[in-house]
C-alpha atoms as a PDB file:
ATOM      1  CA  UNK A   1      23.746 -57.540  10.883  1.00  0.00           C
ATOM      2  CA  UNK A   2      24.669 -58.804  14.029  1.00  0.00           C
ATOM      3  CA  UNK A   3      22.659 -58.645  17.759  1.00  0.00           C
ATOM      4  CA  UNK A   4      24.925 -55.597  19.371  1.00  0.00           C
ATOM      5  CA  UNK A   5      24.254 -53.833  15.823  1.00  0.00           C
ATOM      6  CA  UNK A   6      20.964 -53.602  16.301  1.00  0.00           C
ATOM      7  CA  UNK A   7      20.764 -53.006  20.173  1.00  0.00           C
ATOM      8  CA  UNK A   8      23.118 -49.852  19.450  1.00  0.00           C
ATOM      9  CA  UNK A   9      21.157 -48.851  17.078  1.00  0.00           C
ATOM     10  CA  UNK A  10      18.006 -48.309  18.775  1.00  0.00           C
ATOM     11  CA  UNK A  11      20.115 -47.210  21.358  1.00  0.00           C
ATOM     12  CA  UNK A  12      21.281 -44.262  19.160  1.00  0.00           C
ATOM     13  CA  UNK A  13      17.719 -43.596  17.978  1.00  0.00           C
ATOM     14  CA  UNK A  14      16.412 -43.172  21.547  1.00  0.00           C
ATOM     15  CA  UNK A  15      19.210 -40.916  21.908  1.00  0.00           C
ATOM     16  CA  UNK A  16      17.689 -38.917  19.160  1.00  0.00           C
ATOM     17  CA  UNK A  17      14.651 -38.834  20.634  1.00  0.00           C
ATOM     18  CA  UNK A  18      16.082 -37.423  23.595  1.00  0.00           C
ATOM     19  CA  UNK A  19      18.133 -34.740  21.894  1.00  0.00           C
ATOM     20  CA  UNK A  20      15.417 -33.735  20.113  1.00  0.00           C
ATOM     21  CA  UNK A  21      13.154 -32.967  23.231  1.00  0.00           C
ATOM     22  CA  UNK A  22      15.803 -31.431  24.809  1.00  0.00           C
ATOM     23  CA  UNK A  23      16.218 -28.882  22.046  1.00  0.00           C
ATOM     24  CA  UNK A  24      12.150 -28.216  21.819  1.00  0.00           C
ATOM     25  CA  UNK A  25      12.818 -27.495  26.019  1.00  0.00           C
ATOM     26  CA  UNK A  26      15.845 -25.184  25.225  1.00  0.00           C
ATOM     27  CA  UNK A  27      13.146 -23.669  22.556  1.00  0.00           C
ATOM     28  CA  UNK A  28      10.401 -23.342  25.102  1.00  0.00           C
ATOM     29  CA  UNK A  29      12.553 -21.686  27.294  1.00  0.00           C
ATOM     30  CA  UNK A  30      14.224 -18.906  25.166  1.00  0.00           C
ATOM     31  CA  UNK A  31      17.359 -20.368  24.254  1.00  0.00           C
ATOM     32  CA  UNK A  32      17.858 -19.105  20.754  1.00  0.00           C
ATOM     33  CA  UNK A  33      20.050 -22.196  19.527  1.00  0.00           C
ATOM     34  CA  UNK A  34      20.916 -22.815  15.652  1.00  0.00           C
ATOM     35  CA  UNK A  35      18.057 -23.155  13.344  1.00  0.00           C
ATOM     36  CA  UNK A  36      18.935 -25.701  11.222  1.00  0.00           C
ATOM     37  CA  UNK A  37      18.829 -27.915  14.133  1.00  0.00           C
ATOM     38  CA  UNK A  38      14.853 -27.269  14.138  1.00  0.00           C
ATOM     39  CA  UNK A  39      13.050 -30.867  13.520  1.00  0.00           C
ATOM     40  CA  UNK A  40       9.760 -29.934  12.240  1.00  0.00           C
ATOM     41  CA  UNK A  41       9.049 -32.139   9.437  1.00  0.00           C
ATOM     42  CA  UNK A  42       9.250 -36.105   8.414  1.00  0.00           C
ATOM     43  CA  UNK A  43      11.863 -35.711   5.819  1.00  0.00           C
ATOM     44  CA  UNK A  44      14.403 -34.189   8.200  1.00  0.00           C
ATOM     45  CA  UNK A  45      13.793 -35.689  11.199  1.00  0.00           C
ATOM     46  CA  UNK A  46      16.233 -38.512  12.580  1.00  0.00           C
ATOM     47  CA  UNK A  47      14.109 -41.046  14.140  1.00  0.00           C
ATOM     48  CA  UNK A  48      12.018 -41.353  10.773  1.00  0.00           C
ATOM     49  CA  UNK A  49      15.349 -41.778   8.586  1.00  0.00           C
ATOM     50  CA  UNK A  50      16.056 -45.079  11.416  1.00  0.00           C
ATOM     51  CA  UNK A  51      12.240 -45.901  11.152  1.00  0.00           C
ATOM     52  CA  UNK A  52      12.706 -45.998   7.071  1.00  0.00           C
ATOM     53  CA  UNK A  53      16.251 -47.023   7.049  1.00  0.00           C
ATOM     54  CA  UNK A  54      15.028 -50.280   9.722  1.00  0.00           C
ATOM     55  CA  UNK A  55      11.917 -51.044   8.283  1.00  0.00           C
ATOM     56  CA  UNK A  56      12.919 -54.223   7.002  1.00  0.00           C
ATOM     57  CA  UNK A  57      14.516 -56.048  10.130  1.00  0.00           C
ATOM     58  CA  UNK A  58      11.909 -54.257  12.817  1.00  0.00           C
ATOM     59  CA  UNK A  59       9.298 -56.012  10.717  1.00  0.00           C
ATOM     60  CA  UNK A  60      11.223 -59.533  10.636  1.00  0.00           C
ATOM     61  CA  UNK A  61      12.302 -59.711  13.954  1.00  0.00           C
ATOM     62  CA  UNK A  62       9.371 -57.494  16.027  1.00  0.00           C
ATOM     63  CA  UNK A  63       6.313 -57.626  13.629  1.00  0.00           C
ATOM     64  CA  UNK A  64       4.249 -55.018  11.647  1.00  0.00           C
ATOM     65  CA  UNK A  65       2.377 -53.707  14.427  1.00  0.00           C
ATOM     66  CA  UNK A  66       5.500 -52.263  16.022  1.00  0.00           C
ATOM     67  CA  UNK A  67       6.435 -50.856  13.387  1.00  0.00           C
ATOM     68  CA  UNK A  68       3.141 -49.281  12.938  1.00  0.00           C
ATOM     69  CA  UNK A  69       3.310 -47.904  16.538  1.00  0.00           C
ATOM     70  CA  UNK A  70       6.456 -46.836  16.377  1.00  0.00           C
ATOM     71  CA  UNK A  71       5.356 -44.747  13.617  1.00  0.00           C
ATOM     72  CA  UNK A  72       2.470 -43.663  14.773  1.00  0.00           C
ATOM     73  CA  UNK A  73       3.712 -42.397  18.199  1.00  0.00           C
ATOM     74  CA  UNK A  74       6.674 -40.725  16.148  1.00  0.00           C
ATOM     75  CA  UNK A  75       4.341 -38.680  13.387  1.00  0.00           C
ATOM     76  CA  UNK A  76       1.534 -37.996  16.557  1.00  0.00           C
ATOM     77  CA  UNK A  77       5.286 -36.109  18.202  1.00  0.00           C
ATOM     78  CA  UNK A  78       6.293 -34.522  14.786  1.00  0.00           C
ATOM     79  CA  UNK A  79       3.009 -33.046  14.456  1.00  0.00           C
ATOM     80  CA  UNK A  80       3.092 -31.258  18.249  1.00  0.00           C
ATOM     81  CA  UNK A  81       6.939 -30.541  17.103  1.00  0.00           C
ATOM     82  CA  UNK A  82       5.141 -28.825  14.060  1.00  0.00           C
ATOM     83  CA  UNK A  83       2.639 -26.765  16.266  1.00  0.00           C
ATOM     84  CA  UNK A  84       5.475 -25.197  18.728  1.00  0.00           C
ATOM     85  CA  UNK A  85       7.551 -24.437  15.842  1.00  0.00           C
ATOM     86  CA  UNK A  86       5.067 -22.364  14.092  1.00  0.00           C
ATOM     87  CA  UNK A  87       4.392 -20.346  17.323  1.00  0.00           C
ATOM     88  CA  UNK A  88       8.220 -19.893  18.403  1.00  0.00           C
ATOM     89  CA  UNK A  89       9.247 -19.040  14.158  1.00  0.00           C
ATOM     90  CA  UNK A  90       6.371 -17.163  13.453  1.00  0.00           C
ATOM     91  CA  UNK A  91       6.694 -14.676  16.666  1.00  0.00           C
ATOM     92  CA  UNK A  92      10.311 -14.666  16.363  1.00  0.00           C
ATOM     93  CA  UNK A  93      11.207 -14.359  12.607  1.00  0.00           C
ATOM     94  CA  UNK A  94       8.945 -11.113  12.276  1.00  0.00           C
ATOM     95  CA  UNK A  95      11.278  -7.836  12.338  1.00  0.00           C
ATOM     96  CA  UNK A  96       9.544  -4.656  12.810  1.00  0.00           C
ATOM     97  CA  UNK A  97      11.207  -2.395   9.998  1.00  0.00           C
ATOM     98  CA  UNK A  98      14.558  -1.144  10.738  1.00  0.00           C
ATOM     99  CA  UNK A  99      13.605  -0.375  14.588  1.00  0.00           C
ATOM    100  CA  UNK A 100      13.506  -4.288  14.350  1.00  0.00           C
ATOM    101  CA  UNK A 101      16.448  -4.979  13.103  1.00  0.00           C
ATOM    102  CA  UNK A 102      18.366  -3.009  15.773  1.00  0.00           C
ATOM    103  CA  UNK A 103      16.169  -4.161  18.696  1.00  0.00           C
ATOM    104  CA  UNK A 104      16.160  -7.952  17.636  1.00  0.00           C
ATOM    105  CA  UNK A 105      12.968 -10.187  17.052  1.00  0.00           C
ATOM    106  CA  UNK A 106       9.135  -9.488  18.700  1.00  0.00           C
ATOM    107  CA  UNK A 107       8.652 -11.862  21.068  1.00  0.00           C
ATOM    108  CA  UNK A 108       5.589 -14.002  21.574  1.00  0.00           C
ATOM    109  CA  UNK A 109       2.817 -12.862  23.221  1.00  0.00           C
ATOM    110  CA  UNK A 110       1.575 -14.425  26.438  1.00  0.00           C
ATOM    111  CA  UNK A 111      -1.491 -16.305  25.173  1.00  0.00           C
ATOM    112  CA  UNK A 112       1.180 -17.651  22.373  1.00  0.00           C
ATOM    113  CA  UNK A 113       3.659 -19.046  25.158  1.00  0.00           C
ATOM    114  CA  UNK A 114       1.174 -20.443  27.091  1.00  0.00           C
ATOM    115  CA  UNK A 115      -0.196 -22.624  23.915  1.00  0.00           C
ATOM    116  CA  UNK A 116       3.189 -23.647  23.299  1.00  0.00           C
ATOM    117  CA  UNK A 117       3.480 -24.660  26.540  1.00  0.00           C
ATOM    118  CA  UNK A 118       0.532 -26.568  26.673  1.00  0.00           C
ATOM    119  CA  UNK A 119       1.767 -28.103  22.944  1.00  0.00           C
ATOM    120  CA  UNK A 120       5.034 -28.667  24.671  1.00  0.00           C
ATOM    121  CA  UNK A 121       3.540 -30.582  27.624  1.00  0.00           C
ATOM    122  CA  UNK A 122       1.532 -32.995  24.669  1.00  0.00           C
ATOM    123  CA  UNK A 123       4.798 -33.789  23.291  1.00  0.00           C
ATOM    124  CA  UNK A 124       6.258 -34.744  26.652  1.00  0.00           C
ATOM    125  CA  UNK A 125       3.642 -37.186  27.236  1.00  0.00           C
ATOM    126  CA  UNK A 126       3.753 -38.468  23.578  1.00  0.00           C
ATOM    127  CA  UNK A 127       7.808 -38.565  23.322  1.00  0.00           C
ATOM    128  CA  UNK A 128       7.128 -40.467  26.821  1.00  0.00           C
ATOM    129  CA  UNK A 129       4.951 -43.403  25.291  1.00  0.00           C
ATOM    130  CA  UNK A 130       7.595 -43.598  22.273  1.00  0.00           C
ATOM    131  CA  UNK A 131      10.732 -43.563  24.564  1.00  0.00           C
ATOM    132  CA  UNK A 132       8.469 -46.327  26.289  1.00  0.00           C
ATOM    133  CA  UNK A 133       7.984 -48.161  23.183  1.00  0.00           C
ATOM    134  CA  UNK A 134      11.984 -48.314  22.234  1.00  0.00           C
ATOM    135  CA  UNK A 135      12.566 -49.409  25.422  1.00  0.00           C
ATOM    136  CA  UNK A 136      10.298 -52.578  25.281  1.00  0.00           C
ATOM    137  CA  UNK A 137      12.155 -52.884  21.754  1.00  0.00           C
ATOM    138  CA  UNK A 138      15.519 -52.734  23.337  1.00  0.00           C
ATOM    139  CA  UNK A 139      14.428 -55.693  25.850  1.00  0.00           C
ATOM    140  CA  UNK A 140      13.026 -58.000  23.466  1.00  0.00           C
ATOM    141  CA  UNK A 141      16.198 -57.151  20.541  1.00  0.00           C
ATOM    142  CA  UNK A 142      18.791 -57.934  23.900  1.00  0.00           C
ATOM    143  CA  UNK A 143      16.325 -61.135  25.132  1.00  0.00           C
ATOM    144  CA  UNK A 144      16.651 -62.694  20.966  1.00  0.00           C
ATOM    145  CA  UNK A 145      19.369 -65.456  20.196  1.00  0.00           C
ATOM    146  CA  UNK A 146      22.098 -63.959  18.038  1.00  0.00           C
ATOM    147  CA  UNK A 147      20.906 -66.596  15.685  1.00  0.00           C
ATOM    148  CA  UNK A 148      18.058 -64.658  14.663  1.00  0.00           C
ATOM    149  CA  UNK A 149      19.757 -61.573  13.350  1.00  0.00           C
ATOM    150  CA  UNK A 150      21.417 -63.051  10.912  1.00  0.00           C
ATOM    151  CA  UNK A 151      20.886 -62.246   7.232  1.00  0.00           C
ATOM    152  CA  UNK A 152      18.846 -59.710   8.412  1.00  0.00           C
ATOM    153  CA  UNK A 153      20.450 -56.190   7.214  1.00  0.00           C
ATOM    154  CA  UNK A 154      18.932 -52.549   7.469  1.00  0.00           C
ATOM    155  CA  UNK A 155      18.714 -50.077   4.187  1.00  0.00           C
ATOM    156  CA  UNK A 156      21.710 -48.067   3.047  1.00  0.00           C
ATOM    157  CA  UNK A 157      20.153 -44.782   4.341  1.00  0.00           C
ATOM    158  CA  UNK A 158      21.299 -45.185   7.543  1.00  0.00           C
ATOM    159  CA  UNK A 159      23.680 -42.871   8.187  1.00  0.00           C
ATOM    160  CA  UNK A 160      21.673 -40.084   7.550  1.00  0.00           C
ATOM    161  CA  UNK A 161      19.515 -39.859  10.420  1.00  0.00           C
ATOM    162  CA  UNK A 162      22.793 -39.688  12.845  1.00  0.00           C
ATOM    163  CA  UNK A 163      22.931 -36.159  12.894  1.00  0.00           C
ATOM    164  CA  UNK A 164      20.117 -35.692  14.663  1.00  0.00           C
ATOM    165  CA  UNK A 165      21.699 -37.591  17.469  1.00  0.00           C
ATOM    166  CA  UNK A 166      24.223 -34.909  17.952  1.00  0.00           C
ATOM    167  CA  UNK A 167      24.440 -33.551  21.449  1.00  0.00           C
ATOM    168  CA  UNK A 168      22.606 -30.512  21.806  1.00  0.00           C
END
C-alpha cells in the first residue's frame, strides 16, 4: 500500500462520516429519502467496514489506542444513530388501517421530535470528536515517510464500505 493510498482512504471514510450525518439531518428534518440508505447498525455501516477492513495498518502505523478510539467514538455515534432511527421508523412505519394507507404515515408526536432532536444534537457533538479524530489521523498518515507504508496492506473487505460514501 502506498502513502496517497492510505491518505485517500481516510479521506473517503471521513466523507462517509459526513454523508451519513447529512442524511440523519435530511431525517430530522422530514425529508423522506430511501430507506435502505438508513445506517443504524455495525454490520451495515461504512465507517466500521474501513475500521475492520484497516485494522491491520491503523494499528502498525498509528497504534492500538487509535484504533480503540476510533472505535469507540464510531459505536458511541451508531448507538445515537440507533436511538433517532427508532423514533423517526417507529412513528412513521405505523399505517392507520386503510384511512392510513390513503393519508400516508402518522407522524411523530411533539415530545418524540423533540427527543430526536436532542439525540440528534448528541450525535453532532460525537460525529464532531470522530471527524476530529480522522483529521489528526490524516496529519500524522500525510507527516509519515513513504517508507513506512510499505508492506503494509489493508483486508480484502474494502470495497464494501464505499457505498456508504455515496453522495446523499
Amino acid at each position: 500500500m502506498q502513502k496517497r493510498e492510505v491518505v485517500r482512504s481516510i479521506e473517503e471514510a471521513m466523507a462517509s462520516l459526513d454523508a451519513q450525518l447529512k442524511y440523519m439531518g435530511y431525517l430530522m428534518a422530514g425529508v423522506d429519502l430511501k430507506e435502505e440508505v438508513l445506517v443504524t447498525h455495525i454490520s451495515e455501516c461504512g465507517f466500521d467496514l474501513w475500521i475492520e477492513g484497516n485494522r491491520r495498518w491503523i494499528v502498525k502505523l498509528f497504534g492500538k489506542a487509535t484504533l480503540e478510539d476510533l472505535s469507540r467514538l464510531h459505536l458511541m455515534r451508531l448507538n445515537e444513530n440507533k436511538k433517532i432511527c427508532d423514533i423517526i421508523q417507529v412513528c412513521s412505519s405505523r399505517k392507520r388501517g386503510i384511512v392510513g394507507r390513503f393519508f400516508g404515515r402518522k407522524r411523530a408526536s411533539a415530545a418524540d421530535l423533540d427527543r430526536a432532536k436532542a439525540y440528534y444534537d448528541d450525535l453532532k457533538k460525537i460525529n464532531d470528536k470522530l471527524v476530529r479524530k480522522m483529521e489528526i489521523l490524516l496529519i500524522r498518515a500525510k507527516s509519515r515517510p513513504a517508507e513506512d507504508y510499505l508492506g503494509v496492506m489493508p483486508e480484502p473487505k474494502e470495497e464494501r464500505w464505499q457505498k456508504s460514501t455515496v453522495s446523499i
